[in-house]
Protein backbone atom coordinates (compact mmCIF):
# COMPACT_ATOMS: atom_id res chain seq x y z
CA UNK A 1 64.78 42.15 -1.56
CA UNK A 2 65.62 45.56 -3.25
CA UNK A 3 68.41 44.00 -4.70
CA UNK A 4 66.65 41.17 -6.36
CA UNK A 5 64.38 43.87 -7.80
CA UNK A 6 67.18 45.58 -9.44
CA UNK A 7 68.83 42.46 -10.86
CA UNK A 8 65.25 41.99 -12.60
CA UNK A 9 65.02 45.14 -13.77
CA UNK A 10 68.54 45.47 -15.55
CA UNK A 11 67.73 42.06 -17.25
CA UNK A 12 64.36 43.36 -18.38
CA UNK A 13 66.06 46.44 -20.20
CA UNK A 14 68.59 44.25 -22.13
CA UNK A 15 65.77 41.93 -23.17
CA UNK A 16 64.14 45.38 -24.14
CA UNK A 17 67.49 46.82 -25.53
CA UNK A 18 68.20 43.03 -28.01
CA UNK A 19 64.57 43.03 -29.11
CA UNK A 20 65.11 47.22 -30.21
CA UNK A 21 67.94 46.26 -32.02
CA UNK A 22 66.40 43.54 -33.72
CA UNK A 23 63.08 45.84 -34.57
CA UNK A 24 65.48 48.49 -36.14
CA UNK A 25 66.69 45.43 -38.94
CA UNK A 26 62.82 44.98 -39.78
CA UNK A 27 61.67 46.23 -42.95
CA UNK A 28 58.80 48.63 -42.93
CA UNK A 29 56.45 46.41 -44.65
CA UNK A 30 57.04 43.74 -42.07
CA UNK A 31 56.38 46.06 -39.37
CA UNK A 32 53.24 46.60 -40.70
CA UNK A 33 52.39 43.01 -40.86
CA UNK A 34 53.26 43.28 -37.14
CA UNK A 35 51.27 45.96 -36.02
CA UNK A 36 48.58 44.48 -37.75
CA UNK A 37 48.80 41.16 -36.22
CA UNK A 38 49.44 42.63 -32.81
CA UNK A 39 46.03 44.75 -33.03
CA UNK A 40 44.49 41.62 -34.25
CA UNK A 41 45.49 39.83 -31.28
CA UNK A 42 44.27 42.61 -28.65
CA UNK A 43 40.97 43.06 -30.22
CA UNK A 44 41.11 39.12 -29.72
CA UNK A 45 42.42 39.07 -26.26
CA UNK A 46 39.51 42.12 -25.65
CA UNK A 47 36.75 39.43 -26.98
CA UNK A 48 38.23 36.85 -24.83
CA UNK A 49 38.24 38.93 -21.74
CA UNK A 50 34.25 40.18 -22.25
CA UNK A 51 33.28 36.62 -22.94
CA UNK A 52 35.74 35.49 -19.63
CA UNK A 53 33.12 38.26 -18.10
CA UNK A 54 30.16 36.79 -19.44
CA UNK A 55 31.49 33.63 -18.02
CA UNK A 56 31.92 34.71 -14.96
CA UNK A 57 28.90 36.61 -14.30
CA UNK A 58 27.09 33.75 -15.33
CA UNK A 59 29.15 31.51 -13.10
CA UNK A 60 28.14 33.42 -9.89
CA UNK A 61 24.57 33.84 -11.30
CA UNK A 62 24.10 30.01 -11.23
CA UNK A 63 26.37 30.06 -7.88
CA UNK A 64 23.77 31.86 -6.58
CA UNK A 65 21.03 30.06 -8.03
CA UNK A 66 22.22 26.97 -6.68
CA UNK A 67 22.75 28.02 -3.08
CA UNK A 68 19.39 29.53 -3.21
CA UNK A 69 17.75 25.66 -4.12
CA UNK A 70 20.18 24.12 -1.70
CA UNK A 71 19.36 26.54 1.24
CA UNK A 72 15.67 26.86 0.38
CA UNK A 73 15.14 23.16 -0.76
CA UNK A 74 11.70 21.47 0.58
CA UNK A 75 13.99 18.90 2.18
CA UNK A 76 16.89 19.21 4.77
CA UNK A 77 20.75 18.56 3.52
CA UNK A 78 23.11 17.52 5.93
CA UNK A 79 26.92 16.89 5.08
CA UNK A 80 29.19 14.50 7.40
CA UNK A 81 32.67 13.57 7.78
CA UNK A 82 34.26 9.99 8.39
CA UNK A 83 34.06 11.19 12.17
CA UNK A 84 30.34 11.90 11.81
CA UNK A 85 30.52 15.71 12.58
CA UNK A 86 28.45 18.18 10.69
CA UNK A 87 30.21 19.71 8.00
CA UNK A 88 27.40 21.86 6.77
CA UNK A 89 23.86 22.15 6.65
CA UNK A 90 21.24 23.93 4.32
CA UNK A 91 18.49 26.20 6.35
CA UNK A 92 16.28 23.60 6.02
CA UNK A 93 17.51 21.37 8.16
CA UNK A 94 17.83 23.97 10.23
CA UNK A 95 14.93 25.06 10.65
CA UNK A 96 13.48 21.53 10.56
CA UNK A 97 15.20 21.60 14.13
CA UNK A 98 14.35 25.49 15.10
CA UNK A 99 18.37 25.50 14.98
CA UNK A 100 20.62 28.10 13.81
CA UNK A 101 22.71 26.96 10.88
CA UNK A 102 26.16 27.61 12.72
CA UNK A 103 24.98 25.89 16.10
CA UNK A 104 24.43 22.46 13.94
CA UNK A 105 28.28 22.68 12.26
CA UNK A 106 30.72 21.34 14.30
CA UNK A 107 28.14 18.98 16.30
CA UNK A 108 28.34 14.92 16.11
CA UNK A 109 25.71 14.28 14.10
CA UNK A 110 23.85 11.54 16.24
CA UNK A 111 24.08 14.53 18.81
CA UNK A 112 21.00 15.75 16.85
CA UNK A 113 19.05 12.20 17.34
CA UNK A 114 16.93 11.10 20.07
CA UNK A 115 18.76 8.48 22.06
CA UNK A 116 16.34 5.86 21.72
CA UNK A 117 16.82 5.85 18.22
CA UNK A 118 20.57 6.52 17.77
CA UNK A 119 21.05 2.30 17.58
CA UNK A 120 18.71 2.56 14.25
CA UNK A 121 20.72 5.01 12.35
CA UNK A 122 24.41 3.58 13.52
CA UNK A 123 22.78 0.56 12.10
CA UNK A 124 21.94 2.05 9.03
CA UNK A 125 25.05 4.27 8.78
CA UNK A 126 27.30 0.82 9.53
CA UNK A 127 25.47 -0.74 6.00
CA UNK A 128 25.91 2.28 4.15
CA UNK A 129 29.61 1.92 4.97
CA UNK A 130 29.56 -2.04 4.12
CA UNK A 131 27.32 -2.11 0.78
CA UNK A 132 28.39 1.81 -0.27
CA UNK A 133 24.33 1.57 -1.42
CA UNK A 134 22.39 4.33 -0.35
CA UNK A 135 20.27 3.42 2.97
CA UNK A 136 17.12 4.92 4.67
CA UNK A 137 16.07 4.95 8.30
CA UNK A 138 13.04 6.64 10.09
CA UNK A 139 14.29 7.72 12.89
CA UNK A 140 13.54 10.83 15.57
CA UNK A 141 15.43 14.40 16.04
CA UNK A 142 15.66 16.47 18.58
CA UNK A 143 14.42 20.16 18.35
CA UNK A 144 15.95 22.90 20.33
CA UNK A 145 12.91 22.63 22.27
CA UNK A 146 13.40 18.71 23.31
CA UNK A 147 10.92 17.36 21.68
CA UNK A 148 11.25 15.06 18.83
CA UNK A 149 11.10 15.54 15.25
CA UNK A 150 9.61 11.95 13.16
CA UNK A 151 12.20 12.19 9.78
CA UNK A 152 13.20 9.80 7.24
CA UNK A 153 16.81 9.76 6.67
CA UNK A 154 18.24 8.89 3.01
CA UNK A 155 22.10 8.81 3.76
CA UNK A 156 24.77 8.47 0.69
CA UNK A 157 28.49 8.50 0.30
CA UNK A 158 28.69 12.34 -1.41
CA UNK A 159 30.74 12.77 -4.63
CA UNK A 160 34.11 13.72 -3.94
CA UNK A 161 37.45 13.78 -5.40
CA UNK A 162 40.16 13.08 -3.59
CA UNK A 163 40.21 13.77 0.13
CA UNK A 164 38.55 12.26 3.00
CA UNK A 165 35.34 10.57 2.70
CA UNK A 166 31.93 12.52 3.21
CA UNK A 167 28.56 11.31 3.79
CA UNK A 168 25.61 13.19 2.66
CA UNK A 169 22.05 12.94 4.39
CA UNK A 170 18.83 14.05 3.09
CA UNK A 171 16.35 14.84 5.63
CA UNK A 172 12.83 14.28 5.16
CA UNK A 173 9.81 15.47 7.58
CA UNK A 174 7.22 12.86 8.25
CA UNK A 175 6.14 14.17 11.41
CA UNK A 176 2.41 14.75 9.57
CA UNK A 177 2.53 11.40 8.31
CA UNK A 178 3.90 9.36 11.38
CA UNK A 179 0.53 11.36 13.29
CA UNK A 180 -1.62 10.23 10.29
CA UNK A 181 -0.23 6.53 10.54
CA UNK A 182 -0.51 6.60 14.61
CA UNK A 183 -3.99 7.74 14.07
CA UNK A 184 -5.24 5.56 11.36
CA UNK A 185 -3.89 2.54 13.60
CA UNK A 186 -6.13 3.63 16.35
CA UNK A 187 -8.72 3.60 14.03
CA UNK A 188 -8.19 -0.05 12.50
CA UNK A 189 -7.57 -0.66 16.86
CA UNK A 190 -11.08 0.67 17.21
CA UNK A 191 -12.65 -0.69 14.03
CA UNK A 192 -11.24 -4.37 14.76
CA UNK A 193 -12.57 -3.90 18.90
CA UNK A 194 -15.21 -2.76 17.37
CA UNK A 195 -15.98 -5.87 15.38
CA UNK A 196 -15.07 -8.27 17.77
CA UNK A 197 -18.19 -6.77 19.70
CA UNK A 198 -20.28 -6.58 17.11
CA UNK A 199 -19.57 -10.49 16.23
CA UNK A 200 -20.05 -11.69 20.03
CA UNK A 201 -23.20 -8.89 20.85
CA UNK A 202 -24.54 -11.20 17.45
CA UNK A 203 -23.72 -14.44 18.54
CA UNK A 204 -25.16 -13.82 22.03
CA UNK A 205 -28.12 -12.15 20.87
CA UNK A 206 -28.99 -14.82 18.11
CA UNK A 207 -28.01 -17.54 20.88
CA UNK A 208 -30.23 -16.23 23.34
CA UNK A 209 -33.08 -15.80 20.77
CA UNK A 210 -32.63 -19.17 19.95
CA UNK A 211 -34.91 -20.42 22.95
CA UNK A 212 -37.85 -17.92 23.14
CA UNK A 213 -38.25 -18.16 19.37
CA UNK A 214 -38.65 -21.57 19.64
CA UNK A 215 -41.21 -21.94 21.93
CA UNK A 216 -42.80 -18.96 19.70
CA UNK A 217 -42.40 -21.41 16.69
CA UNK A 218 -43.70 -24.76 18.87
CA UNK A 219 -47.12 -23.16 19.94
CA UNK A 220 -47.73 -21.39 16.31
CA UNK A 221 -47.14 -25.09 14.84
CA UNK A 222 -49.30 -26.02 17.60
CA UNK A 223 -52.56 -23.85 16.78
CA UNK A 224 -51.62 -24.25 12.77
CA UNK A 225 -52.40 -28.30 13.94
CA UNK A 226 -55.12 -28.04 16.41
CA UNK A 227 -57.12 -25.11 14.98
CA UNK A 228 -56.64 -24.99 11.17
CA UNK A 229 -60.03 -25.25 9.36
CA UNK A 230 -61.63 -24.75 12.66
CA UNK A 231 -61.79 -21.54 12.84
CA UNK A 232 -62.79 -18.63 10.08
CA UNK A 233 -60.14 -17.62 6.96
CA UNK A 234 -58.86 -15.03 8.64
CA UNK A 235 -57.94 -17.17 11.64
CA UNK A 236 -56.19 -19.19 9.47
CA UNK A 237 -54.05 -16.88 7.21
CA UNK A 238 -52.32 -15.59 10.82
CA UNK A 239 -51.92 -18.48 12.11
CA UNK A 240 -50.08 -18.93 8.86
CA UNK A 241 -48.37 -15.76 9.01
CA UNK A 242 -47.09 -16.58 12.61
CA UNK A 243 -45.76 -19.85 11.32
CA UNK A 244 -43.87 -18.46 8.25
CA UNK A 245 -42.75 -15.14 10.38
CA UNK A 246 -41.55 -17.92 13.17
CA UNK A 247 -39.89 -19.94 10.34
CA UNK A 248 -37.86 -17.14 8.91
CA UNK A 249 -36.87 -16.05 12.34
CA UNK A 250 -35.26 -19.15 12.99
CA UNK A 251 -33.68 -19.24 9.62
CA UNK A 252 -32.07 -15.82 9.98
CA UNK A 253 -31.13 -16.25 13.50
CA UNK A 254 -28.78 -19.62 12.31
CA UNK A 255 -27.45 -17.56 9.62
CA UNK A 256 -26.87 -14.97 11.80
CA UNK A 257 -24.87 -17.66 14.08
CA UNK A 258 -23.15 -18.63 10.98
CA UNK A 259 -22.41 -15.32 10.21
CA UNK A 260 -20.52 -14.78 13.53
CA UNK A 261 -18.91 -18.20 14.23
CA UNK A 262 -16.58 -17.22 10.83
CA UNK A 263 -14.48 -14.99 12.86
CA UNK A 264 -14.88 -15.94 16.63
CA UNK A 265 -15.00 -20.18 16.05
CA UNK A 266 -12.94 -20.83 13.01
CA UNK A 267 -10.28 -23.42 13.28
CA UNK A 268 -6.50 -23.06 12.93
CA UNK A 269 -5.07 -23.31 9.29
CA UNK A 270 -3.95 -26.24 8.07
CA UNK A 271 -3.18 -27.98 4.30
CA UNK A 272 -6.88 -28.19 2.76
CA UNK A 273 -7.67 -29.78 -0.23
CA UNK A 274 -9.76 -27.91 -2.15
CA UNK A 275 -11.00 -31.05 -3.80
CA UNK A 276 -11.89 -32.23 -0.52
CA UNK A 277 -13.70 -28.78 0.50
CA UNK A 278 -15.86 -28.87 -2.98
CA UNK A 279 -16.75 -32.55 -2.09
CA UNK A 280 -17.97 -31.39 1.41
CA UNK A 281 -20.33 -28.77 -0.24
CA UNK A 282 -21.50 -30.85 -3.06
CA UNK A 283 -22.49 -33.23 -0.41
CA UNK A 284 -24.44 -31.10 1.76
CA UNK A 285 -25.89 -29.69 -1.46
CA UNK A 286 -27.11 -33.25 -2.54
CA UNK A 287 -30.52 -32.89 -2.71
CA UNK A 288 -30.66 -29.60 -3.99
CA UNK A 289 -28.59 -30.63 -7.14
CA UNK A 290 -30.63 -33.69 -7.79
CA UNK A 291 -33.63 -31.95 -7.84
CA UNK A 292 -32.85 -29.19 -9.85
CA UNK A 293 -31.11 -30.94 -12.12
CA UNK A 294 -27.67 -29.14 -11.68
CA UNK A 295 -24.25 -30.39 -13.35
CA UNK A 296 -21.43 -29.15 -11.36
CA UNK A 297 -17.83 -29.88 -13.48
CA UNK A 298 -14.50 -29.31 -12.21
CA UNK A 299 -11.30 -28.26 -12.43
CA UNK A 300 -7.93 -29.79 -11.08
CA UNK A 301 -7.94 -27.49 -7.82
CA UNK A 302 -4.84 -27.53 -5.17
CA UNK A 303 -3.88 -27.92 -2.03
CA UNK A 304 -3.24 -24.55 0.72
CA UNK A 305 -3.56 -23.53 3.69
CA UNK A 306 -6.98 -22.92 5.61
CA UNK A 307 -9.80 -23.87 7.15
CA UNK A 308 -11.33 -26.77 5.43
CA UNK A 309 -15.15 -26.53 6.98
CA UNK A 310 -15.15 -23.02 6.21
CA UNK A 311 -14.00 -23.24 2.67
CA UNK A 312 -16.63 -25.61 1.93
CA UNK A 313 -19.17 -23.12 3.58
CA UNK A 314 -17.65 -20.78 0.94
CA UNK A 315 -18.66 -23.56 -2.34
CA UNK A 316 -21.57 -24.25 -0.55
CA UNK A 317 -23.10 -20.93 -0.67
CA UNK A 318 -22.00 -20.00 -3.83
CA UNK A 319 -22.92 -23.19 -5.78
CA UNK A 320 -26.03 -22.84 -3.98
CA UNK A 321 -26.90 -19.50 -4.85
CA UNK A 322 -26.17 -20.36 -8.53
CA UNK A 323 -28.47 -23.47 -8.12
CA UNK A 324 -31.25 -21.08 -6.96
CA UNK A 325 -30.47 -18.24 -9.53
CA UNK A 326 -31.16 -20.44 -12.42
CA UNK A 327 -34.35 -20.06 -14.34
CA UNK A 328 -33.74 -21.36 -17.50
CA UNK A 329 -32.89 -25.16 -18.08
CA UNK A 330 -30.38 -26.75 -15.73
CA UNK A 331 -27.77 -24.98 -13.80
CA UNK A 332 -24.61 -25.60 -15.14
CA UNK A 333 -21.74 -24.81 -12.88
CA UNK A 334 -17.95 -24.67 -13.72
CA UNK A 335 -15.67 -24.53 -10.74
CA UNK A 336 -11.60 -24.09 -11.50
CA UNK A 337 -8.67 -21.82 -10.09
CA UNK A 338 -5.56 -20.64 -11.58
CA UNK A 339 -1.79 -19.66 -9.94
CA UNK A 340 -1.12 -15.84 -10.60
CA UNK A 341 2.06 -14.67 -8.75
CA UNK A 342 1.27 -14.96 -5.16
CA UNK A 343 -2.42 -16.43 -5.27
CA UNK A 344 -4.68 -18.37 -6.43
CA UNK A 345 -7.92 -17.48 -7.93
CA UNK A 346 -10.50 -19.54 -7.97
CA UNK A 347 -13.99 -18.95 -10.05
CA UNK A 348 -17.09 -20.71 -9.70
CA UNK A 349 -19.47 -19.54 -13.00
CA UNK A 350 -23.11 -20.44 -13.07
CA UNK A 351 -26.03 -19.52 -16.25
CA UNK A 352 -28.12 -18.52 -13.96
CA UNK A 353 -29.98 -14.89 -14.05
CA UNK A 354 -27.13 -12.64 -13.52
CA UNK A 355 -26.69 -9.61 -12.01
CA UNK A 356 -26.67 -6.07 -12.84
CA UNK A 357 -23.62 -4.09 -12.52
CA UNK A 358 -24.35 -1.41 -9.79
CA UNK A 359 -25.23 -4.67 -7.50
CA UNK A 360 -21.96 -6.81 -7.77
CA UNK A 361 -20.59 -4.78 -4.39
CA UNK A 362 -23.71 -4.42 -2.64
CA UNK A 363 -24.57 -8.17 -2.97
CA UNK A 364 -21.93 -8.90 -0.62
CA UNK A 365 -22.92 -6.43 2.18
CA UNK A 366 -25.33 -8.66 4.97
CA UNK A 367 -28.91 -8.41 4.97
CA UNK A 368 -28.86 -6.99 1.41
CA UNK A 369 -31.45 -8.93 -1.11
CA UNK A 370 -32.15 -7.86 -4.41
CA UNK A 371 -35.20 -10.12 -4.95
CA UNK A 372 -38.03 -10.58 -2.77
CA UNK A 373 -38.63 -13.56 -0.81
CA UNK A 374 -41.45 -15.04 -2.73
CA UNK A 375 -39.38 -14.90 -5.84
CA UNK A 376 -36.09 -16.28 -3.88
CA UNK A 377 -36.13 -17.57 -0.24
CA UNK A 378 -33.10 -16.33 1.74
CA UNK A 379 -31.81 -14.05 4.54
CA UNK A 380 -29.35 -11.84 2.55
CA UNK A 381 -26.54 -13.57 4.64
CA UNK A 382 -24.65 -15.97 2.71
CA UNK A 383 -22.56 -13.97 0.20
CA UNK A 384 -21.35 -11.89 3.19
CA UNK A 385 -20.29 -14.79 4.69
CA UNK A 386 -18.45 -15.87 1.93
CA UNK A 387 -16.85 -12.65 2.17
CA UNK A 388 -16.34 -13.09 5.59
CA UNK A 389 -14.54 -16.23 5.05
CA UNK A 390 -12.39 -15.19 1.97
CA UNK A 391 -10.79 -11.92 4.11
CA UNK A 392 -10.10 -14.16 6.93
CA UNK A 393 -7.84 -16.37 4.54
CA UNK A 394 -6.23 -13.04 3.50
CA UNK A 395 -8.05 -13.09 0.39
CA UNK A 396 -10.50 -10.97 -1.45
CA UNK A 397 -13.87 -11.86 -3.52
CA UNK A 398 -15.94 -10.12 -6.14
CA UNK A 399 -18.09 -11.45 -8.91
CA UNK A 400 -18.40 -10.35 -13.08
CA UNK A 401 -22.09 -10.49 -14.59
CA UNK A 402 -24.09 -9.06 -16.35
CA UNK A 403 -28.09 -9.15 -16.18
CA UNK A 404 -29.01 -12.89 -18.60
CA UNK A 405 -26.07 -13.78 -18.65
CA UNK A 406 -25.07 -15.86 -15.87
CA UNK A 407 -22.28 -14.87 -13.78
CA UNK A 408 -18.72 -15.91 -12.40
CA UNK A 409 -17.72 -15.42 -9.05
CA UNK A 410 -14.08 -15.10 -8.27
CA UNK A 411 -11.88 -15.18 -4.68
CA UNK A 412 -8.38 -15.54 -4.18
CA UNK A 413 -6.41 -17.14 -1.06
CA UNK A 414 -2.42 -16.47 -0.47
CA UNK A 415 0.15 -18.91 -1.21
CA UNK A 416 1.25 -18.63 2.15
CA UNK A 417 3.00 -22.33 1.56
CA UNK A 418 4.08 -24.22 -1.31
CA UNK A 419 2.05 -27.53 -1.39
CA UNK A 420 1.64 -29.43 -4.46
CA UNK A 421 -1.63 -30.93 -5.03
């Protein structure tokens, strides 16, 4: 080795000694030119070198920087090799798992998943492979504790040149939302037991009713026939009161039936002609139209799934409210429907009274009137069960008015099957 050294140094001095000799044949005017270019080119070299600091410093600024927004990031970054061991992890996902950082490097990833769940992410890992799209899984981790950890998993193939393939995972946690979701489906549990109750406690109740308020209704008929004019005025006006207050009973108690046979006694689905259903209503409805006068017109309407006596319960009460609604002239009524993406809509539009803005939501709730009966007869029931029968076609209803101006009631039901008319 100290020989090699040598050798290098007794080169070095004869390069030295030629480039001497060859200085000492330079004129002094030259070697001006020289010096000057030479301090030219250290004060350059000196400018390179602070801006190569500047660099630098800025370099391992940003270094810093971006370990700081990888380590502290809101979500957890996992990266894996081809073998599915844990490269390296930020201190979020870390900490996600109450792990130390160097206890999760070196582990098999799905080492870190709750077995029941392991299938769903080599199933999700398999198609990342296969597509090279990114995929996403929601899946469970373990803590150092054993108990799970609810995450959704956004797994990519991570930049890289050359070398062996890595896979990067992002690491979200949902564990606030999964208890949100659980709970909220408990909830819609309780709110759809809930219903089911409420619909049989009404059909049983107005069923039962049925039978005492009948014989209630017989014997007030029966006094209104043996007694009227028989007796003084006021004999008279409650016998006449018992009647009517028997009457509307009866009449809200078979709405009330109605109301509750939409859910518990409404037959399977089937291809309905919507032509058919409006032909159904305007034939129960015969009487009424004739005597008011009402022209009902039509457009070409098609043919979907769903319960055909209900949907003509649905024209009939909404063609009959606009038939009642209608002080001015004849009712004119305009039924049609139109295909928008995944629905159709249908509208039924009346010149009838209208209805003020604040009311187009309530109208639909049951028992809820906006007239009094003297001005209107009703129970308050048949809009809600026109709602009732829309959501249970998947559908939703709502009407646009305004107060003189008639209004136009519109519902929608799925195209949950293409049928052509």
């Amino acid at each position: 080795m100290s020989d090699e050294i040598s050798d290098l140094r007794l080169r070095a001095e004869e390069m030295l000694q030629k480039q001497l000799e060859t200085l000492d044949k330079i004129q002094p005017a030259d070697v001006q030119r020289l010096v000057h270019e030479l301090r030219v080119h250290q004060i350059e070299l000196e400018m390179q070198n602070d801006e190569l600091r500047r660099t630098q410093q800025e370099l391992e600024a940003s270094r810093e920087k971006y370990f700081d927004f990888y380590d502290l990031a809101p979500v957890g970054y996992v990266f894996i090799n081809e073998k599915g061991i844990v490269l390296d992890s930020n201190l979020t996902a870390a900490s996600m798992l109450s792990q130390e950082r160097s206890y999760l490097v070196g582990q098999p990833f799905t080492r870190l998943i709750f077995r029941e769940d392991q299938n769903i992410y080599y199933r999700c890992h398999k198609k990342l492979v296969e597509t090279r799209e990114n995929q996403i899984c929601r899946i469970r981790m373990l803590k150092k504790d054993g108990n799970p950890l609810w995450v959704r998993i956004n797994i990519g193939i991570a930049q890289s040149i050359g070398g062996p393939t890595k896979f990067r995972a992002v690491i979200i946690d949902i564990s606030e939302r999964k208890q949100v979701d659980e709970k909220l489906s408990q909830v819609m549990e309780e709110l759809t037991r809930s219903n089911e109750e409420l619909e049989k406690f009404a059909y049983v109740a107005s069923h039962d009713l049925q039978e005492p308020l009948r014989m209630v209704s017989n014997f007030a008929r029966l006094l209104e026939n043996r007694y009227k004019g028989k007796l003084d005025q006021d004999a008279d006006d409650f016998i006449n009161f018992a009647v009517e207050g028997a009457n509307r009973m009866q009449r809200l108690i078979t709405d009330l039936l109605a109301y509750s046979r939409v859910g518990r006694r409404g037959n399977e689905f089937k291809e309905v002609s919507y032509e058919a259903a409006l032909d159904h209503a305007l034939s129960n409805l015969k009487a009424v139209v004739e005597q008011s006068g009402a022209v009902v017109t039509r457009e070409p309407l098609p043919v979907v799934m769903g319960d055909e006596s209900q949907l003509a319960q649905l024209f009939q009460n909404l063609i009959g409210n606009a038939v009642k609604f209608c002080k001015d002239g004849p009712p004119l009524i305009h039924v049609s429907s139109e295909r928008r993406g995944n629905e159709w809509v249908f509208s039924v539009h009346d010149n009838g009274i209208g209805i003020a803005p604040e009311y187009c939501e309530r109208i639909f709730l049951i028992f809820q009137r906006l007239h009094g009966r003297q001005e209107y007869p009703g129970t308050g029931i048949g809009l809600a069960i026109c709602r009732k029968v829309v959501e249970r076609h998947g559908g939703r209803i709502w009407v646009e008015s305004a107060p003189g101006s008639g209004s136009t009631f519109y519902f929608t039901i799925p195209v949950k099957k293409e049928i052509k008319p």
